[in-house]
PDB file of N, CA and C in Angstrom:
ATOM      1  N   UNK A   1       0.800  -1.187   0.000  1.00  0.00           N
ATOM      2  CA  UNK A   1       0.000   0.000   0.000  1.00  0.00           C
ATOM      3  C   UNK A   1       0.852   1.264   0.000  1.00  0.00           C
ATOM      4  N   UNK A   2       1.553   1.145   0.688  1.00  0.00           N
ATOM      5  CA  UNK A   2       2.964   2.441   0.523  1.00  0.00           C
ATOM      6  C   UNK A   2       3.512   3.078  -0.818  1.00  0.00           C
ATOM      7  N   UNK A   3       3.546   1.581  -1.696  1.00  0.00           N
ATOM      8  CA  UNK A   3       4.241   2.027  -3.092  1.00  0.00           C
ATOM      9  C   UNK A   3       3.503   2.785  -3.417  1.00  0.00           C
ATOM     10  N   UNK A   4       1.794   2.648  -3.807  1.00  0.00           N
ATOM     11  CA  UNK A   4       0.668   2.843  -4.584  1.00  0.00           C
ATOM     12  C   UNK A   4       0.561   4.475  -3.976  1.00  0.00           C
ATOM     13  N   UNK A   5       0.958   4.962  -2.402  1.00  0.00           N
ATOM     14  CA  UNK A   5       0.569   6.297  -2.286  1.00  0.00           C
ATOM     15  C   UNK A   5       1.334   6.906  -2.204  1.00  0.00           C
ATOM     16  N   UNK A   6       2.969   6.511  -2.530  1.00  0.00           N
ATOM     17  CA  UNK A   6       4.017   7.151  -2.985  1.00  0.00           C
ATOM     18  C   UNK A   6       3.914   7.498  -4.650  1.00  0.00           C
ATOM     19  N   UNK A   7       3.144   6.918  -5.431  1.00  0.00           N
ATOM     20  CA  UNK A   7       3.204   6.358  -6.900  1.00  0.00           C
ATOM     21  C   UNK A   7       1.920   7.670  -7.482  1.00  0.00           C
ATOM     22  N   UNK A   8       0.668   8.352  -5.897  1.00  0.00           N
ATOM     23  CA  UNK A   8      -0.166   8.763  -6.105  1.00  0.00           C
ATOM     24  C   UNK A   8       0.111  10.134  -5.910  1.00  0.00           C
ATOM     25  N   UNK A   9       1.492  10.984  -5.388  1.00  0.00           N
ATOM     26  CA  UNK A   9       1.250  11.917  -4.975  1.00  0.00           C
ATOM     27  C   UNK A   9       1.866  12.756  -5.997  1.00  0.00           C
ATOM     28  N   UNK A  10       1.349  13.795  -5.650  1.00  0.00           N
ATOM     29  CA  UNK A  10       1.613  15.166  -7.053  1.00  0.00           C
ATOM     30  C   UNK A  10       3.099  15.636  -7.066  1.00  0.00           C
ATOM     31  N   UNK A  11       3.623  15.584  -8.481  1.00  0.00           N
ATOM     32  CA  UNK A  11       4.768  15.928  -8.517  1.00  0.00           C
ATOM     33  C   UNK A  11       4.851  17.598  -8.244  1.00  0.00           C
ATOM     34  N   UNK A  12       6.135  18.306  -7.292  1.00  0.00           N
ATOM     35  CA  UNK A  12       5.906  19.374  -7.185  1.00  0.00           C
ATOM     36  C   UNK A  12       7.651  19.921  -8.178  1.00  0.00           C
ATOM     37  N   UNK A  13       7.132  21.126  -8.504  1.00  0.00           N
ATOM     38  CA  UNK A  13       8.054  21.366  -9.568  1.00  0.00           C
ATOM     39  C   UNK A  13       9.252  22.229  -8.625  1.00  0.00           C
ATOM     40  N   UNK A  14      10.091  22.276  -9.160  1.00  0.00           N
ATOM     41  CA  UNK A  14      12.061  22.385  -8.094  1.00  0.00           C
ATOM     42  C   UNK A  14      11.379  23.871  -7.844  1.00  0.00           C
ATOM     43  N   UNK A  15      12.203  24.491  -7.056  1.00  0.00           N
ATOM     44  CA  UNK A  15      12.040  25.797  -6.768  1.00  0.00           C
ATOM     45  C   UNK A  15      12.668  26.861  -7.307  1.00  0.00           C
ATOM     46  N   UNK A  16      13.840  26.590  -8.377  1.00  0.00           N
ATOM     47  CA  UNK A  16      14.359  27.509  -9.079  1.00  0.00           C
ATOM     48  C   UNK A  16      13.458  27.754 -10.155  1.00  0.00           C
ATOM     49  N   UNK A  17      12.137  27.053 -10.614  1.00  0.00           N
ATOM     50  CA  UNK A  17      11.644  26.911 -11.902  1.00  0.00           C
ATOM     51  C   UNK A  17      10.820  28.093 -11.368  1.00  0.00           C
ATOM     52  N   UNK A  18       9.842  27.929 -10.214  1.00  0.00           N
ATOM     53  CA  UNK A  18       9.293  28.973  -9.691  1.00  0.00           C
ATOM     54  C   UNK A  18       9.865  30.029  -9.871  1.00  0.00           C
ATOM     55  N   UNK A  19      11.120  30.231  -9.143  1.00  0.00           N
ATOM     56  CA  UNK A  19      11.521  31.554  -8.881  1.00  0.00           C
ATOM     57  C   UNK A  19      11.912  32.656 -10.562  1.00  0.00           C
ATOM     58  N   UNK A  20      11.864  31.492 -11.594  1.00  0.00           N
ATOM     59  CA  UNK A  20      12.371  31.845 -12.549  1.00  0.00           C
ATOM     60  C   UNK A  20      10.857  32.553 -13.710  1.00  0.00           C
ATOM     61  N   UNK A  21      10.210  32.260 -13.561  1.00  0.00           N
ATOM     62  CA  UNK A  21       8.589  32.426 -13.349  1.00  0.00           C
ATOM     63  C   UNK A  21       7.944  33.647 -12.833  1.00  0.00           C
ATOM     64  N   UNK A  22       8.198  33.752 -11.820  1.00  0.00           N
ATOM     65  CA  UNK A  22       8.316  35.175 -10.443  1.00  0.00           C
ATOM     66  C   UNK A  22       9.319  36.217 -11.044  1.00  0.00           C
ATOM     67  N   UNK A  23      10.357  35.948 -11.557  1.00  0.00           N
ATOM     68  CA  UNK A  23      11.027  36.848 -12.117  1.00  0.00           C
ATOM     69  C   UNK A  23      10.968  37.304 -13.388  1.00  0.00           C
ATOM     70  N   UNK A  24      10.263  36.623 -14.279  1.00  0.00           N
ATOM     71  CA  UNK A  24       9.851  37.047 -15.491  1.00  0.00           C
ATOM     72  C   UNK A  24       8.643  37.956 -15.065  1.00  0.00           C
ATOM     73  N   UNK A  25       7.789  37.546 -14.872  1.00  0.00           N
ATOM     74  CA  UNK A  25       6.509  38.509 -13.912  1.00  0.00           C
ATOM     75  C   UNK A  25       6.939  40.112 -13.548  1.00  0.00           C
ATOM     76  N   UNK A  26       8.111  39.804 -12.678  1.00  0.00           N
ATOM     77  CA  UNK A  26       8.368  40.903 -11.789  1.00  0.00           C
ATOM     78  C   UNK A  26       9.142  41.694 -13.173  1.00  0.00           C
ATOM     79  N   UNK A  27       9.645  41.145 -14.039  1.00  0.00           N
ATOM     80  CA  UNK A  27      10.383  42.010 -14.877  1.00  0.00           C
ATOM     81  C   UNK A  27       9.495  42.582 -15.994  1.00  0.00           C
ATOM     82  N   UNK A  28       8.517  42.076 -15.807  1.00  0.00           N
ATOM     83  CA  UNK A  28       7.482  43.018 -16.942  1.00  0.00           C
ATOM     84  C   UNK A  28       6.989  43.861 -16.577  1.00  0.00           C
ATOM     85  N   UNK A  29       6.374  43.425 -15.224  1.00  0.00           N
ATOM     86  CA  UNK A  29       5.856  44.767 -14.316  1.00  0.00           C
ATOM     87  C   UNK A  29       6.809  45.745 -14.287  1.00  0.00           C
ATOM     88  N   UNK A  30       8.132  45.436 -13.811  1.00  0.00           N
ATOM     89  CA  UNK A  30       9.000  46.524 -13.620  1.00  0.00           C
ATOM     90  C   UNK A  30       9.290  47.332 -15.025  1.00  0.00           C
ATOM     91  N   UNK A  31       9.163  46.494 -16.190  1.00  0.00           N
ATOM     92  CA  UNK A  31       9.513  47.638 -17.110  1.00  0.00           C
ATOM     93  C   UNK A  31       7.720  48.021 -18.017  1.00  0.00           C
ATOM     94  N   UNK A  32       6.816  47.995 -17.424  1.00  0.00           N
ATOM     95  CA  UNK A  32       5.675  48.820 -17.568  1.00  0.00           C
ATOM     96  C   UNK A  32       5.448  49.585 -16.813  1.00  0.00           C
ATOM     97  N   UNK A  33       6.004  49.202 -15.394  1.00  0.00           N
ATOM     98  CA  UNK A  33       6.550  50.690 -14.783  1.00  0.00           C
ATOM     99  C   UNK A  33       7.365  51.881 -15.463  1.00  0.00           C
ATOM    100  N   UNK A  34       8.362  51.239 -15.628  1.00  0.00           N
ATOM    101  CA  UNK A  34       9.471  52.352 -16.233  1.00  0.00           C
ATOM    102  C   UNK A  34       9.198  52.976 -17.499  1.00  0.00           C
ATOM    103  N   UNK A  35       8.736  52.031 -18.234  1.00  0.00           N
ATOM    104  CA  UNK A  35       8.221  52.870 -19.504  1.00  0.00           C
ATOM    105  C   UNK A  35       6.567  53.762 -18.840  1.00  0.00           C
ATOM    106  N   UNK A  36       5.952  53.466 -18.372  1.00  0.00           N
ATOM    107  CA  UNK A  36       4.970  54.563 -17.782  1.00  0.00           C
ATOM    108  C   UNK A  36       5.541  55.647 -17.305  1.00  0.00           C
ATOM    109  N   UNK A  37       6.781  55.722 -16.244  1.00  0.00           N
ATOM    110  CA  UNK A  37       7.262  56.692 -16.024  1.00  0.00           C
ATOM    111  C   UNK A  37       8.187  57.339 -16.780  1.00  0.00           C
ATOM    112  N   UNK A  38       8.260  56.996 -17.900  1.00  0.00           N
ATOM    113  CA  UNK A  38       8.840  57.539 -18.818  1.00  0.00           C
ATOM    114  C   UNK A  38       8.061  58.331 -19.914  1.00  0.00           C
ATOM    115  N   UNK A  39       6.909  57.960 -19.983  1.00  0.00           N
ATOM    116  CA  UNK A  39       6.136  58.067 -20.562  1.00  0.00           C
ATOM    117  C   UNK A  39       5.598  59.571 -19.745  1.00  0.00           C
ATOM    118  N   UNK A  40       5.136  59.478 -18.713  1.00  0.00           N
ATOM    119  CA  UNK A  40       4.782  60.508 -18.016  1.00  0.00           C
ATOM    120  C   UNK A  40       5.321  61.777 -18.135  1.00  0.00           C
ATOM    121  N   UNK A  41       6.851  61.205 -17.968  1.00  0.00           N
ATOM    122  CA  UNK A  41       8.112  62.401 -17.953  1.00  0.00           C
ATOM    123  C   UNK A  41       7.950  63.513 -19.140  1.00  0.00           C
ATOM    124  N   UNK A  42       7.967  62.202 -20.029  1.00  0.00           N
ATOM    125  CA  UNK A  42       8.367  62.927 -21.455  1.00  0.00           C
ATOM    126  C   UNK A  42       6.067  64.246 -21.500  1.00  0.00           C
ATOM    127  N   UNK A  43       5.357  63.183 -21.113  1.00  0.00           N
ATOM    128  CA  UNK A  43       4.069  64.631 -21.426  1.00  0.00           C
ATOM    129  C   UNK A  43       4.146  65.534 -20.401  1.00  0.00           C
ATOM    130  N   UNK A  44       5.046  65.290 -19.454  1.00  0.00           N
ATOM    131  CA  UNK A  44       5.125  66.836 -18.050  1.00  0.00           C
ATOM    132  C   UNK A  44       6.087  67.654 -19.236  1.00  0.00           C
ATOM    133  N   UNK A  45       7.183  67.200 -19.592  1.00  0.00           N
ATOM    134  CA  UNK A  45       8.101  67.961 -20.409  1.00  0.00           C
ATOM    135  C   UNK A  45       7.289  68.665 -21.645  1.00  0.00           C
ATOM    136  N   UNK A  46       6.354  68.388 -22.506  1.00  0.00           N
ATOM    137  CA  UNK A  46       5.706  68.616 -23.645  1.00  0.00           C
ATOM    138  C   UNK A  46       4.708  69.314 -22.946  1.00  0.00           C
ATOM    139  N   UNK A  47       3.947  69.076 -21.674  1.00  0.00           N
ATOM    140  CA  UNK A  47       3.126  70.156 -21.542  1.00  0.00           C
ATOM    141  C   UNK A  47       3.394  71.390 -21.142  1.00  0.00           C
ATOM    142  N   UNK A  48       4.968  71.211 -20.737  1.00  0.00           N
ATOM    143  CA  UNK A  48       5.636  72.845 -20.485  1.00  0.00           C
ATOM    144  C   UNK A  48       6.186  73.407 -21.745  1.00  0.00           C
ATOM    145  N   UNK A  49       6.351  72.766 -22.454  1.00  0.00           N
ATOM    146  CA  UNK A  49       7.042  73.166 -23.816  1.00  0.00           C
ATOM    147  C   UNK A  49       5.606  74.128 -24.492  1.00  0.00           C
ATOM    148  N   UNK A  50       4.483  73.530 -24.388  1.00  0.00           N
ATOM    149  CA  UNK A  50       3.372  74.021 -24.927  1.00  0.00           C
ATOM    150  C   UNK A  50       2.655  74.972 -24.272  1.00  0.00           C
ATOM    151  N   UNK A  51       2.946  74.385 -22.963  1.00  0.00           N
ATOM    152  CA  UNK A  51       2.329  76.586 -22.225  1.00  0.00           C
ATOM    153  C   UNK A  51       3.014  77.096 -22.294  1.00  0.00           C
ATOM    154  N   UNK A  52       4.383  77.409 -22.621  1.00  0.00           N
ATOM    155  CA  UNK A  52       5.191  78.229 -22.544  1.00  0.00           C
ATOM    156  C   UNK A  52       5.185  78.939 -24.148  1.00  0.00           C
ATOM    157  N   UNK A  53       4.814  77.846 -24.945  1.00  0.00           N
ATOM    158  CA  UNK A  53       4.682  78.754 -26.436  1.00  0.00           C
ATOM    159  C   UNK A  53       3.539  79.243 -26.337  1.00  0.00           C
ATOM    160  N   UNK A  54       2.500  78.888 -25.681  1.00  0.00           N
ATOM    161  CA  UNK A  54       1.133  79.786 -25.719  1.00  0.00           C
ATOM    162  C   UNK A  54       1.128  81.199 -24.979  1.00  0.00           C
ATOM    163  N   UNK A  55       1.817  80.666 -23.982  1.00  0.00           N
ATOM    164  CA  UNK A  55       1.799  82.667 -23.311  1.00  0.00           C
ATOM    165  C   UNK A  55       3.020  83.047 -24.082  1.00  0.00           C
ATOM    166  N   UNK A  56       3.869  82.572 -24.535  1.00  0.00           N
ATOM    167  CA  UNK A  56       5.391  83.238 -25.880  1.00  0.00           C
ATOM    168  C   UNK A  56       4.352  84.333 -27.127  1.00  0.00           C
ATOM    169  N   UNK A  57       3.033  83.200 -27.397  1.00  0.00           N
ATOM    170  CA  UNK A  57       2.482  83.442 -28.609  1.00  0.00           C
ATOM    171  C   UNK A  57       0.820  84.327 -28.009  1.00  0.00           C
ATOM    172  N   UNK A  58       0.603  84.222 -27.080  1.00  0.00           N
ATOM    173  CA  UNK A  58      -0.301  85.015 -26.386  1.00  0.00           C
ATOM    174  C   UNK A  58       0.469  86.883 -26.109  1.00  0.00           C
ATOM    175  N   UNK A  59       1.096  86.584 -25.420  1.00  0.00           N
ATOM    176  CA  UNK A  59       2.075  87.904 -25.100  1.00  0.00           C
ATOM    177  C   UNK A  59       2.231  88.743 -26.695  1.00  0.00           C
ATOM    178  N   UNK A  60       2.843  87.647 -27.716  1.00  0.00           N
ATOM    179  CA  UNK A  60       3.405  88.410 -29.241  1.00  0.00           C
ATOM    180  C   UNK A  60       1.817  89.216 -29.696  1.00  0.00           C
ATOM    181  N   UNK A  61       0.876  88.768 -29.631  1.00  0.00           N
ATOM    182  CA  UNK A  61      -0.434  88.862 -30.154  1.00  0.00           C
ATOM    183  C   UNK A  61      -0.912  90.225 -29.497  1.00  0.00           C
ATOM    184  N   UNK A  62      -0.701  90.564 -28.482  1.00  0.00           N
ATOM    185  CA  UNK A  62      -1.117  91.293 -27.460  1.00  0.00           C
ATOM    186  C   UNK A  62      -0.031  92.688 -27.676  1.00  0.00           C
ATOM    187  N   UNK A  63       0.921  92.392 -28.172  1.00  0.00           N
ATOM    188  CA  UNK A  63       1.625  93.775 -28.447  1.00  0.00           C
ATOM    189  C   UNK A  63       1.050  93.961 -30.080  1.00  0.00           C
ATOM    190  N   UNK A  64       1.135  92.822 -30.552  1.00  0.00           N
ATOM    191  CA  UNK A  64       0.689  93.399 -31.883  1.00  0.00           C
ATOM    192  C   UNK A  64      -0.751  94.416 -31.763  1.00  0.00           C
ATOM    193  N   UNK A  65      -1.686  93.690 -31.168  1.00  0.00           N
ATOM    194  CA  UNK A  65      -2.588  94.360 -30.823  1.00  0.00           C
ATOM    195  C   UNK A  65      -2.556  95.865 -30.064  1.00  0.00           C
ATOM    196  N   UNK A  66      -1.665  96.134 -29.296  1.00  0.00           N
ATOM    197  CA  UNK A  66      -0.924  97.475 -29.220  1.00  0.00           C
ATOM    198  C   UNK A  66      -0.618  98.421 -29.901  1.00  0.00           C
ATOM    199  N   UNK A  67       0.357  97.535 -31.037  1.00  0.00           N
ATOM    200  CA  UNK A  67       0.919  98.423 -31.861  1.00  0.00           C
ATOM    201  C   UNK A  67       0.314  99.540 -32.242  1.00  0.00           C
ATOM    202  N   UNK A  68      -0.828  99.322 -33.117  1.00  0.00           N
ATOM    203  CA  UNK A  68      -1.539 100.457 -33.385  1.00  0.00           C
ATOM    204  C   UNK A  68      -2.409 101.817 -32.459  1.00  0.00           C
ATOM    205  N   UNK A  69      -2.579 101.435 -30.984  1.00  0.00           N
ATOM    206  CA  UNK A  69      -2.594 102.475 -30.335  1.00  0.00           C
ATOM    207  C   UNK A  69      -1.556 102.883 -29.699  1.00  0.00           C
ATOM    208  N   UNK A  70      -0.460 102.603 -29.787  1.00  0.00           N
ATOM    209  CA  UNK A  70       0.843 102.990 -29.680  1.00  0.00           C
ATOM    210  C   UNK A  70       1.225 103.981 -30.933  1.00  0.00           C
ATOM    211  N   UNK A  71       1.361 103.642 -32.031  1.00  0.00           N
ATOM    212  CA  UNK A  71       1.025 105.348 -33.007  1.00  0.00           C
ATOM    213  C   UNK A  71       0.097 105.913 -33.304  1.00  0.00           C
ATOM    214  N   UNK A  72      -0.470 105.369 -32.997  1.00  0.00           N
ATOM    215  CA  UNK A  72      -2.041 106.506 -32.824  1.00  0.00           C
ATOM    216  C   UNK A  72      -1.978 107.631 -31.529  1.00  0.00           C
ATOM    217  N   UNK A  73      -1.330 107.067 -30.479  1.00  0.00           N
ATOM    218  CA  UNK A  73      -1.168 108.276 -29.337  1.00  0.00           C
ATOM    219  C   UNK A  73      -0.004 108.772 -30.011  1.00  0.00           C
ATOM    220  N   UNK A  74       1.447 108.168 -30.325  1.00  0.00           N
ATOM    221  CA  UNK A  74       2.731 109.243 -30.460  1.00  0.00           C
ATOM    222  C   UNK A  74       1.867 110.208 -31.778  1.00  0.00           C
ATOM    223  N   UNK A  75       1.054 110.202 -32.583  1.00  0.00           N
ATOM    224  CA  UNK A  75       0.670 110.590 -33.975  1.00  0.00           C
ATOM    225  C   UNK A  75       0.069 112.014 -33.253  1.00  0.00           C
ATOM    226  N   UNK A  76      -0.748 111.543 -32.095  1.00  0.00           N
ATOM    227  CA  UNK A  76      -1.726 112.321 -31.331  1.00  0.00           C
ATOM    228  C   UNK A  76      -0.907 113.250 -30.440  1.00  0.00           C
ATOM    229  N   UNK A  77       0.014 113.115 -29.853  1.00  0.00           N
ATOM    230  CA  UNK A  77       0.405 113.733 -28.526  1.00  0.00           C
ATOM    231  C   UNK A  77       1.864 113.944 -28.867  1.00  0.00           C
ATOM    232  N   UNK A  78       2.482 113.564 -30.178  1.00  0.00           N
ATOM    233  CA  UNK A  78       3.834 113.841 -30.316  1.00  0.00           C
ATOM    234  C   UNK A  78       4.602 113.845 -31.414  1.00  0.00           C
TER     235      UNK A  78
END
């Protein structure tokens, strides 16, 4: 009877196979991390690049819009 429930029990697989398993896992996660935070980096960087040309190009608009009562007073007063 011994053989038959030695003969019945579940083979368990070595523990380096596991760990090798666990580390493929952990290494995908870790680089969908890193590329997310990379990813992130790079649209914080692009969304400063882009407010900064909007008030660059807000500001230019706003003197242009000047311009002309700017010689209209020196025309007027000088």
């Amino acid at each position: 009877m011994s053989d038959a429930d030695e003969s019945e029990e579940p083979v368990e697989s070595a523990p380096g196979e596991e760990a090798s398993e666990g580390g493929e896992d952990v290494a995908a996660w870790r680089d969908k991390y890193l590329r997310t935070l990379a990813e992130l980096d790079n649209y914080r960087k692009r969304s400063d690049r882009e407010r900064e040309a909007a008030r660059r190009y807000a500001l230019d608009g706003f003197m242009r819009d000047l311009l002309p009562c700017s010689t209209a007073s020196r025309r007027r007063w000088g």
